[in-house]
Protein backbone atom coordinates (compact mmCIF):
# COMPACT_ATOMS: atom_id res chain seq x y z
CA UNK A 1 -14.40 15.20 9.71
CA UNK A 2 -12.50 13.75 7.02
CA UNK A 3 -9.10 16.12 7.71
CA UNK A 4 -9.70 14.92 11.90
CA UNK A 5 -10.01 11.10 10.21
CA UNK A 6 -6.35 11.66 8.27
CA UNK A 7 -4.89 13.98 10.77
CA UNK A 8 -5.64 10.73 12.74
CA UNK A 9 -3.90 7.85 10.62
CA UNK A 10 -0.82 9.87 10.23
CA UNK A 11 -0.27 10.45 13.60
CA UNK A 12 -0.49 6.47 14.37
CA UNK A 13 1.92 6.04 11.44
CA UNK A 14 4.52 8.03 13.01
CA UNK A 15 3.82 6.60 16.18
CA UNK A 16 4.22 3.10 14.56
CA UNK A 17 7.51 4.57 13.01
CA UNK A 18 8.89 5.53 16.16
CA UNK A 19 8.19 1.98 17.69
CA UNK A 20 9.65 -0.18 14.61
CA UNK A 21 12.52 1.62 12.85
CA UNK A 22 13.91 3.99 15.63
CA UNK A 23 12.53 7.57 13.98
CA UNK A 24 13.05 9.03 17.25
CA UNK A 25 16.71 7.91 18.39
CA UNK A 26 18.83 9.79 15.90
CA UNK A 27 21.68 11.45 17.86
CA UNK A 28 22.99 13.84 15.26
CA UNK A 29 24.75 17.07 14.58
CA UNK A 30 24.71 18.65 11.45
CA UNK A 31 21.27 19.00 9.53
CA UNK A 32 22.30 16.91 6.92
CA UNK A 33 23.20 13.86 9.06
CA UNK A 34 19.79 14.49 10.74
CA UNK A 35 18.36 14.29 7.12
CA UNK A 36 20.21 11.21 6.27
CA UNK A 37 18.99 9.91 9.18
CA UNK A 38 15.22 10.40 8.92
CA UNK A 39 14.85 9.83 5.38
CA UNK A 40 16.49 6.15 6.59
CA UNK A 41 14.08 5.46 8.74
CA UNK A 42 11.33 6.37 6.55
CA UNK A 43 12.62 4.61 3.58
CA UNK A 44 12.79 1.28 6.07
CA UNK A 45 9.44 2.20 7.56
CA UNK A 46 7.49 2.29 3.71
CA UNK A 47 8.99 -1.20 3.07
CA UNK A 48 7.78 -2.25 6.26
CA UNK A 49 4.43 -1.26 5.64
CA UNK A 50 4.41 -2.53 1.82
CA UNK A 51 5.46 -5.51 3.22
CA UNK A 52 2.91 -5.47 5.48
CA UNK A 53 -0.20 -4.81 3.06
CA UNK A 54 1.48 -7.87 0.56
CA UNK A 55 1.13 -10.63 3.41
CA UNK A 56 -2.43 -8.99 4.17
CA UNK A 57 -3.21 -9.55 0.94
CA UNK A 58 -1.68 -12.74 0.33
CA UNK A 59 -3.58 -14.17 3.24
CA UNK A 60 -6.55 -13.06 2.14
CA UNK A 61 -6.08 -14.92 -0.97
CA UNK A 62 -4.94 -17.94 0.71
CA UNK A 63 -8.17 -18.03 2.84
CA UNK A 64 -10.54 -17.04 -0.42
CA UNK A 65 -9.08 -19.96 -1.86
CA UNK A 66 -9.31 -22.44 0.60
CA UNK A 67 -12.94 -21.37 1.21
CA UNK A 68 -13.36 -21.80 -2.73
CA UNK A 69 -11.36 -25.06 -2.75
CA UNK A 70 -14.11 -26.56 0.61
CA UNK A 71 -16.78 -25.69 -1.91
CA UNK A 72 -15.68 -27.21 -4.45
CA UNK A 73 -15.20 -30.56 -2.13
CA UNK A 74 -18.44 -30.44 -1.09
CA UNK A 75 -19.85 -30.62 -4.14
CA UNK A 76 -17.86 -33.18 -5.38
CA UNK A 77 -18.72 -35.02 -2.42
CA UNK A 78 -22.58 -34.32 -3.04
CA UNK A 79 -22.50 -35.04 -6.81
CA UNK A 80 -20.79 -39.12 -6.14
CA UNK A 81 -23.23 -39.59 -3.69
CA UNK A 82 -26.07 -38.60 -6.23
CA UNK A 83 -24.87 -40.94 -8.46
């Protein structure tokens, strides 16, 4: 189950490759301008996804924060009118 579960995310990555950086629409001759050519798109397609995971992330930080930063309000807010 876990080989069908990979099997499964690497087949939507180069799906997602083809749709973004053009993996599919090389028009070459030789095997080495066919290489040139994938390894490209690849290369552009791993920043994309690093990319990607670093706004995820910094989102999720930005949100954690401003959840932290309402708390904190609150209990400023609850502490003045206790005094």
């Amino acid at each position: 189950m876990r080989v069908t579960g990979s099997r499964w995310k690497i087949e939507e990555g180069d799906e997602q490759a083809k749709g973004e950086v053009g993996l599919d629409q090389y028009e070459v001759r030789t095997w080495h301008a066919w290489y040139r050519s994938i390894t490209l798109a690849l290369v552009a397609y791993a920043a994309l996804v690093v990319m990607r995971a670093q706004a995820r992330a910094h989102e999720k930080n930005r949100q954690g924060k401003d959840h932290v930063g309402e708390a904190a309000a609150q209990r400023i807010s609850s502490e003045s009118r206790n005094c």
